[in-house]
N, C-alpha and C. Protein backbone atom coordinates (compact mmCIF):
# COMPACT_ATOMS: atom_id res chain seq x y z
N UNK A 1 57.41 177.58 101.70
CA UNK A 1 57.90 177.39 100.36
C UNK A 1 59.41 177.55 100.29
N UNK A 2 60.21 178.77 101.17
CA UNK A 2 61.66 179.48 100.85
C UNK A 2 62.34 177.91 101.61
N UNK A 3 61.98 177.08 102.34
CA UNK A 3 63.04 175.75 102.16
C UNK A 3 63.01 175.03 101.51
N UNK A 4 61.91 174.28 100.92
CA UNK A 4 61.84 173.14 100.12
C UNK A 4 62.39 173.55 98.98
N UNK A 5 62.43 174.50 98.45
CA UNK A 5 62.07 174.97 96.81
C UNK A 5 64.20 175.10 97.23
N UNK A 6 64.54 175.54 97.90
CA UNK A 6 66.16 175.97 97.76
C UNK A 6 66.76 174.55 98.27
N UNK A 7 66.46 174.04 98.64
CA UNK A 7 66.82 172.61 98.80
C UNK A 7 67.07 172.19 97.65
N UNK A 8 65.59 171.93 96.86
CA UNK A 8 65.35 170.97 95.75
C UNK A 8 66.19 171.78 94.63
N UNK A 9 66.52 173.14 94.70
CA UNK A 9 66.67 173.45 93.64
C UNK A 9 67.99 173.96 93.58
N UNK A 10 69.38 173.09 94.07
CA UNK A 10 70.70 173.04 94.21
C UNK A 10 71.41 172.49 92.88
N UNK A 11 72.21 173.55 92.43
CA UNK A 11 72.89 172.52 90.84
C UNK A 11 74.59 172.96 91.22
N UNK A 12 75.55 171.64 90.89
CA UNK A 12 76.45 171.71 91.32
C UNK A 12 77.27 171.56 90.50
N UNK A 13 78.59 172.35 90.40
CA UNK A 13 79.47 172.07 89.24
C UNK A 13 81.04 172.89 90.20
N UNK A 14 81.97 172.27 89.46
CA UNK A 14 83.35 172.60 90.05
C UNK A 14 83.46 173.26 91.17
N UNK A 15 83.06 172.12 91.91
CA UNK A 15 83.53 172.62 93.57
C UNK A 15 82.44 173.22 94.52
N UNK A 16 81.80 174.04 93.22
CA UNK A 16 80.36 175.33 93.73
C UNK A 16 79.28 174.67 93.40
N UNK A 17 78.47 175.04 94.29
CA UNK A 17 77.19 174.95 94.26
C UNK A 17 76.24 176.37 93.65
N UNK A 18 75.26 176.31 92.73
CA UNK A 18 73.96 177.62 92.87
C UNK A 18 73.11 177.25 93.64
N UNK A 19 72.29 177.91 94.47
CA UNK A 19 71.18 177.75 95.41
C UNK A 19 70.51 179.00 94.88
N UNK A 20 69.04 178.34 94.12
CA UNK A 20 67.91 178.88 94.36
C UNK A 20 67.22 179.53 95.34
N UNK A 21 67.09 180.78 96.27
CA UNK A 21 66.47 181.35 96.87
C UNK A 21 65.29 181.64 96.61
N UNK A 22 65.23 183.10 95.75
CA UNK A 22 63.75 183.25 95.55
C UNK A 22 63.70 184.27 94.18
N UNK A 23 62.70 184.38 93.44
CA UNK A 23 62.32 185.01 92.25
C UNK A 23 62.97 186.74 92.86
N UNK A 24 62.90 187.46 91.87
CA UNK A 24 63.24 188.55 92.13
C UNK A 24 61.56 189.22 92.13
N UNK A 25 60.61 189.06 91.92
CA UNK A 25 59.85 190.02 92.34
C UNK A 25 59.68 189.37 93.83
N UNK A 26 59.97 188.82 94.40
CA UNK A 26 59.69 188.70 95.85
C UNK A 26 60.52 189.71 96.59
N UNK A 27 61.50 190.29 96.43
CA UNK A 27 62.46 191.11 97.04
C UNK A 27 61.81 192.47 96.39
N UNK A 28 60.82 193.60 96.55
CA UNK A 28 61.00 194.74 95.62
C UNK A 28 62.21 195.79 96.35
N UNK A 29 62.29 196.54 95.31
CA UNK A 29 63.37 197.53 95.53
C UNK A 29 63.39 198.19 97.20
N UNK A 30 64.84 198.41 98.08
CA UNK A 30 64.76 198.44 98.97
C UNK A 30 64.55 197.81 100.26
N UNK A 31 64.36 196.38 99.88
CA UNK A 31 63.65 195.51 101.19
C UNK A 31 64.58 194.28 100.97
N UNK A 32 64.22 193.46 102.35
CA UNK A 32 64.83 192.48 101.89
C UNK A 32 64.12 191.23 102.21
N UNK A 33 64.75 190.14 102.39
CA UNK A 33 63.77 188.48 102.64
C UNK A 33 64.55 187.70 102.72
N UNK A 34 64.14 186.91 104.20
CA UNK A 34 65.05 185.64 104.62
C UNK A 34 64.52 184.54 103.40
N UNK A 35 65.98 183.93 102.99
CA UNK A 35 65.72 182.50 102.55
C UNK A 35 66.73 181.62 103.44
N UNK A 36 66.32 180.12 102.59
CA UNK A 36 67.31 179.01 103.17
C UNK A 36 67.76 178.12 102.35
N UNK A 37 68.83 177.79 102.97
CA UNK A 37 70.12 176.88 102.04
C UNK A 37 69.80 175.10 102.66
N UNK A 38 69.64 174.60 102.21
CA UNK A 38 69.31 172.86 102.72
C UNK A 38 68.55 172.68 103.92
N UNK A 39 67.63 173.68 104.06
CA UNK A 39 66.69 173.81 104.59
C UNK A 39 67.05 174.46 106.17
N UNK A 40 68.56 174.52 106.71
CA UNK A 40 68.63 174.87 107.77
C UNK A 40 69.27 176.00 108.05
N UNK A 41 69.91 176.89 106.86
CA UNK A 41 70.85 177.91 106.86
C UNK A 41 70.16 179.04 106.47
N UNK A 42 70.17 179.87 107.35
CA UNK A 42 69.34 181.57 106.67
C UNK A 42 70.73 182.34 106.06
N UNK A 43 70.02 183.25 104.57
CA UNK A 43 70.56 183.90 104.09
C UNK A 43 69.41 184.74 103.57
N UNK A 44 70.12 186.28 103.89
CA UNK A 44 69.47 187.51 103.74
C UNK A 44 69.31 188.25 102.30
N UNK A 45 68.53 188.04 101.50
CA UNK A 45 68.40 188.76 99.91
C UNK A 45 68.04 190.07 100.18
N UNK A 46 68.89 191.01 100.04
CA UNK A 46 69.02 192.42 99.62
C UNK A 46 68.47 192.84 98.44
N UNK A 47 67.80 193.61 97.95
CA UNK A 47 67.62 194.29 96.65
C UNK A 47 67.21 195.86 96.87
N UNK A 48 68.67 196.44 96.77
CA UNK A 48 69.32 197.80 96.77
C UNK A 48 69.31 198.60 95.18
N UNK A 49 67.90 199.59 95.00
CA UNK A 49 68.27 199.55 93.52
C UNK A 49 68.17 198.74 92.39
N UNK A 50 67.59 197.40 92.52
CA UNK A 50 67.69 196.96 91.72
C UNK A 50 69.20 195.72 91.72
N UNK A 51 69.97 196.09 92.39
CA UNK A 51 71.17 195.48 92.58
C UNK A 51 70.72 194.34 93.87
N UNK A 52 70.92 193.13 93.66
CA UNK A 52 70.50 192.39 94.72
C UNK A 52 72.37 191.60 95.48
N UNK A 53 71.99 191.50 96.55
CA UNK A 53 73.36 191.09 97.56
C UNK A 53 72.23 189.73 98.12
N UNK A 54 73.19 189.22 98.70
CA UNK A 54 72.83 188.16 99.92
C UNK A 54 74.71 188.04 100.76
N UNK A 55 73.60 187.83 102.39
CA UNK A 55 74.79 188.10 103.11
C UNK A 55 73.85 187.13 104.36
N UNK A 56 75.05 186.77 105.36
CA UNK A 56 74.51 185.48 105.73
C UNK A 56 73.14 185.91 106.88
N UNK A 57 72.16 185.49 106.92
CA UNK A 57 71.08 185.99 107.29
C UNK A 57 71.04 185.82 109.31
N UNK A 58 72.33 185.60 110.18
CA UNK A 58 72.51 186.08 111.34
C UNK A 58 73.81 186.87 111.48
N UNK A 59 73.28 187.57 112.45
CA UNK A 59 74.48 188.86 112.80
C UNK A 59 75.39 188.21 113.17
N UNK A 60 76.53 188.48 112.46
CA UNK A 60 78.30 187.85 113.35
C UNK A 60 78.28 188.23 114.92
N UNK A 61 77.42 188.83 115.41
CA UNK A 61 77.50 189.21 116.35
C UNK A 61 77.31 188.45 117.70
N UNK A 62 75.91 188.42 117.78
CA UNK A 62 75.15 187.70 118.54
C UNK A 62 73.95 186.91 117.64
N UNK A 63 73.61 185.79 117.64
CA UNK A 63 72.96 185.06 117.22
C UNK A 63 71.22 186.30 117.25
N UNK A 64 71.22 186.59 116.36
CA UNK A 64 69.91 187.27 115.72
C UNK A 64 69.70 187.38 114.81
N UNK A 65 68.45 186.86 114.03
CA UNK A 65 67.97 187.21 112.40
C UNK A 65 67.88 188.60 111.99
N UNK A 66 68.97 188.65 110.80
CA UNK A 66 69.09 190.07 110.17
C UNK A 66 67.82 190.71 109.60
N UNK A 67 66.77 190.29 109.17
CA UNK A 67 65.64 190.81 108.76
C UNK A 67 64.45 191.54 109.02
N UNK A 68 65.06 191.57 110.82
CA UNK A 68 64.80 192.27 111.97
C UNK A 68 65.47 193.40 111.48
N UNK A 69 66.25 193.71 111.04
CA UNK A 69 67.20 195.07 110.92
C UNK A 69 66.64 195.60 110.07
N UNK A 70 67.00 196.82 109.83
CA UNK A 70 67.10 197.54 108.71
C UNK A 70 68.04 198.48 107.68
N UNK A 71 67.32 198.46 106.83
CA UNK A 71 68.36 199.29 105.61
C UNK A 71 68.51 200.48 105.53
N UNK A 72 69.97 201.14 105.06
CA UNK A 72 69.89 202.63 105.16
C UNK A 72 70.93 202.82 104.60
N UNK A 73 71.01 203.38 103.24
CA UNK A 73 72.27 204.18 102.34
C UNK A 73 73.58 202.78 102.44
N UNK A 74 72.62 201.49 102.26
CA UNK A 74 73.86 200.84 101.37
C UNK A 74 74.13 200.11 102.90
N UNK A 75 73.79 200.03 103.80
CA UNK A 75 73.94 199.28 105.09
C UNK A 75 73.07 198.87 105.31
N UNK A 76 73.43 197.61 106.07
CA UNK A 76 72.14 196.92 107.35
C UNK A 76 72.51 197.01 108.26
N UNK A 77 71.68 197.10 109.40
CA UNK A 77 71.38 197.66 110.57
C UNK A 77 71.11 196.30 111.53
N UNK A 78 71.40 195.54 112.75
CA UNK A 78 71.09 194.72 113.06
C UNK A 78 70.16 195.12 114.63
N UNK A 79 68.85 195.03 114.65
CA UNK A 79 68.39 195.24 115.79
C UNK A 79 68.38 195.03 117.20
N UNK A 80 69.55 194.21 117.21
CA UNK A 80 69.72 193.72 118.64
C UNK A 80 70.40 194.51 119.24
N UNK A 81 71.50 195.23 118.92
CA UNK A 81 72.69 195.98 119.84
C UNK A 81 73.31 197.07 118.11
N UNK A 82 72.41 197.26 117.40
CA UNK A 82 72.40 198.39 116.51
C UNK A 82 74.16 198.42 115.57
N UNK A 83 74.38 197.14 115.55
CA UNK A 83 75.88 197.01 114.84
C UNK A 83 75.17 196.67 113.37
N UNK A 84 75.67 198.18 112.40
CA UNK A 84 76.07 198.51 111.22
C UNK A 84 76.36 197.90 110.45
N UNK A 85 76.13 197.10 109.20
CA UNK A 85 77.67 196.43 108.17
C UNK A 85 77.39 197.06 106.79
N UNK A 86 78.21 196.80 106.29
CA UNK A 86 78.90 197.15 104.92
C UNK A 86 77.95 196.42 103.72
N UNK A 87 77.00 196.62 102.89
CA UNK A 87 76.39 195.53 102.45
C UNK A 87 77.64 195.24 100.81
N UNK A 88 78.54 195.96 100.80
CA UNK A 88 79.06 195.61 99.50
C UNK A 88 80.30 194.41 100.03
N UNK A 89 80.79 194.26 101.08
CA UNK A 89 81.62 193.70 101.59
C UNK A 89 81.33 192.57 102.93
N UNK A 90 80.49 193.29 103.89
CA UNK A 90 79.73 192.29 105.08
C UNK A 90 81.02 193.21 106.24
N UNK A 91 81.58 194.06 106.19
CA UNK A 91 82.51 194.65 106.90
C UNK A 91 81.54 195.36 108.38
N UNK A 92 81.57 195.11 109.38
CA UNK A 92 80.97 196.09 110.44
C UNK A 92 81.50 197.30 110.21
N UNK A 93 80.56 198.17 110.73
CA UNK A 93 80.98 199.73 110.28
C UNK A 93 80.81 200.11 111.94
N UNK A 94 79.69 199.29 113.01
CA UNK A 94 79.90 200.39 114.26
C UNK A 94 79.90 198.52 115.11
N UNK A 95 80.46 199.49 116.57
CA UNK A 95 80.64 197.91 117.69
C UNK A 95 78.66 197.37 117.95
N UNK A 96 78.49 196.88 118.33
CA UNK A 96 79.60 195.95 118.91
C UNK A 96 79.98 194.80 118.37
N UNK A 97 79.93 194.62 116.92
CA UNK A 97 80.17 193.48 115.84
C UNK A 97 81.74 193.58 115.47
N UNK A 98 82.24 192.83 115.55
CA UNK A 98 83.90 193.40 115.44
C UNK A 98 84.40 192.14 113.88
N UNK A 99 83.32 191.21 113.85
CA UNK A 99 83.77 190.13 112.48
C UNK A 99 82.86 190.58 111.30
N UNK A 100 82.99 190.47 110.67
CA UNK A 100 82.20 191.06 109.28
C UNK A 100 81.09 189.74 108.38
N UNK A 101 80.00 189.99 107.92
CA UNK A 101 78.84 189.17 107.73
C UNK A 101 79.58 188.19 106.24
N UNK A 102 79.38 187.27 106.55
CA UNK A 102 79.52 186.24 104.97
C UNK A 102 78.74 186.83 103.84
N UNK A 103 79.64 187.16 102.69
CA UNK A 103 78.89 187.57 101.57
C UNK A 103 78.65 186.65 100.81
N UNK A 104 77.59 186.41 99.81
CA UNK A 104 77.93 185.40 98.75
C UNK A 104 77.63 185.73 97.08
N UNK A 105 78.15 185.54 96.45
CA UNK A 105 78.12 185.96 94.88
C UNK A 105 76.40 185.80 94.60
N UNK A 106 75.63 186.86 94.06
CA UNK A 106 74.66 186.55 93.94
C UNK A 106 74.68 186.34 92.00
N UNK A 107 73.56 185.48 91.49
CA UNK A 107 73.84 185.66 89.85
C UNK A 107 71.60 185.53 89.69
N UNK A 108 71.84 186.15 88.83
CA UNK A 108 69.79 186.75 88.17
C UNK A 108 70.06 185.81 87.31
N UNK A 109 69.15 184.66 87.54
CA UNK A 109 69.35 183.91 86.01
C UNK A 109 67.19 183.66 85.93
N UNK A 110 66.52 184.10 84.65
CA UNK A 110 65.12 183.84 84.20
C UNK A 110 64.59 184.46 85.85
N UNK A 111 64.59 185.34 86.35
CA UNK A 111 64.18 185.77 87.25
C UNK A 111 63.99 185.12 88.35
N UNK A 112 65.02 184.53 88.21
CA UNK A 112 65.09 183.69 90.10
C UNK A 112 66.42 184.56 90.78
N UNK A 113 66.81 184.48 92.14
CA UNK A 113 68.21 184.84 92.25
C UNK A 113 68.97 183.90 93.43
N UNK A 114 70.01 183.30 92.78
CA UNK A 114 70.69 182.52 93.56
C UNK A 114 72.00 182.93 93.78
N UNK A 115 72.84 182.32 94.72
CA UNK A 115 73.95 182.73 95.03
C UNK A 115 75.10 181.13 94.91
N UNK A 116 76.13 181.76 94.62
CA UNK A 116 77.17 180.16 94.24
C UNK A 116 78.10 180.22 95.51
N UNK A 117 77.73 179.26 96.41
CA UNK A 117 78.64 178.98 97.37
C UNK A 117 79.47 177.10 97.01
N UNK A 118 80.81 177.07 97.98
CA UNK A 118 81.58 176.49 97.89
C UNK A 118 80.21 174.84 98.36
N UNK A 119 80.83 173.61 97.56
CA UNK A 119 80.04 172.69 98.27
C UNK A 119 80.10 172.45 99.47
N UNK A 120 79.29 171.62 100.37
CA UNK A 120 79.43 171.65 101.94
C UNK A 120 78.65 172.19 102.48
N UNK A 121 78.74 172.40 104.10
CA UNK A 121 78.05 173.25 104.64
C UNK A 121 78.31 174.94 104.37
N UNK A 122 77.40 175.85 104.27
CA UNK A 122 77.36 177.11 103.66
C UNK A 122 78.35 178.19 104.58
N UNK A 123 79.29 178.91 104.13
CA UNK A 123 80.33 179.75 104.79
C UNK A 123 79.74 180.86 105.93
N UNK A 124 79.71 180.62 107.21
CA UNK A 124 79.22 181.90 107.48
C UNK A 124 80.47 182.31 108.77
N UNK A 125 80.40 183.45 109.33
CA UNK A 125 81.02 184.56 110.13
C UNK A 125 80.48 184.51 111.43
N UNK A 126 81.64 184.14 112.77
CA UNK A 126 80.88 184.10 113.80
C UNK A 126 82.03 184.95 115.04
């Protein structure tokens, strides 16, 4: 369902794009869930509190899906080689990640949550 539905469900205005990910009860408090951007781009939905992030869903590091990782006091954790980031910023906090994760503006609109990236292919950190 998390490609077709974020594909189809792209609305575009000055420059930016919104991309539909996924409803907010799919994320409950604390956890998170890979979605995708035009069917080929992973991005990671956070919901911290109630506060939801998305940040680009592979480690700047080494090519590994973040959803493997885990959460802890406001960080993700990446399971491959245990590099830390910042979830308010995408900043690494320990090595061996030395570039910091693509953040993207997330907005709650009727209980979906999407994020507004630039048109094009989607910004990520390598």
């Amino acid at each position: 369902m998390g490609r077709g539905l974020a594909a189809r469900r792209s609305v575009r205005s000055r420059g930016l794009r919104r991309v539909d990910l996924l409803g907010v009860d799919e994320v409950p408090d604390g956890t998170m869930k890979m979605a995708w951007v035009d069917g080929t781009d992973q991005v990671l939905v956070i919901n911290t509190g109630g506060e939801f992030r998305a940040v680009q869903g592979i480690c700047s590091h080494e090519y590994f899906e973040l959803d493997k990782g885990f959460l802890t006091g406001g960080t993700l954790t990446c399971a491959l080689h245990l590099s830390r980031f910042d979830l308010r910023d995408g900043e690494p906090l320990d090595p061996p990640a030395e570039v910091p994760l693509a953040v993207y503006p997330v907005v709650v609109e009727n209980g979906r949550i999407l994020i507004e990236i630039p048109d094009g292919p989607l910004p990520v950190n390598q």
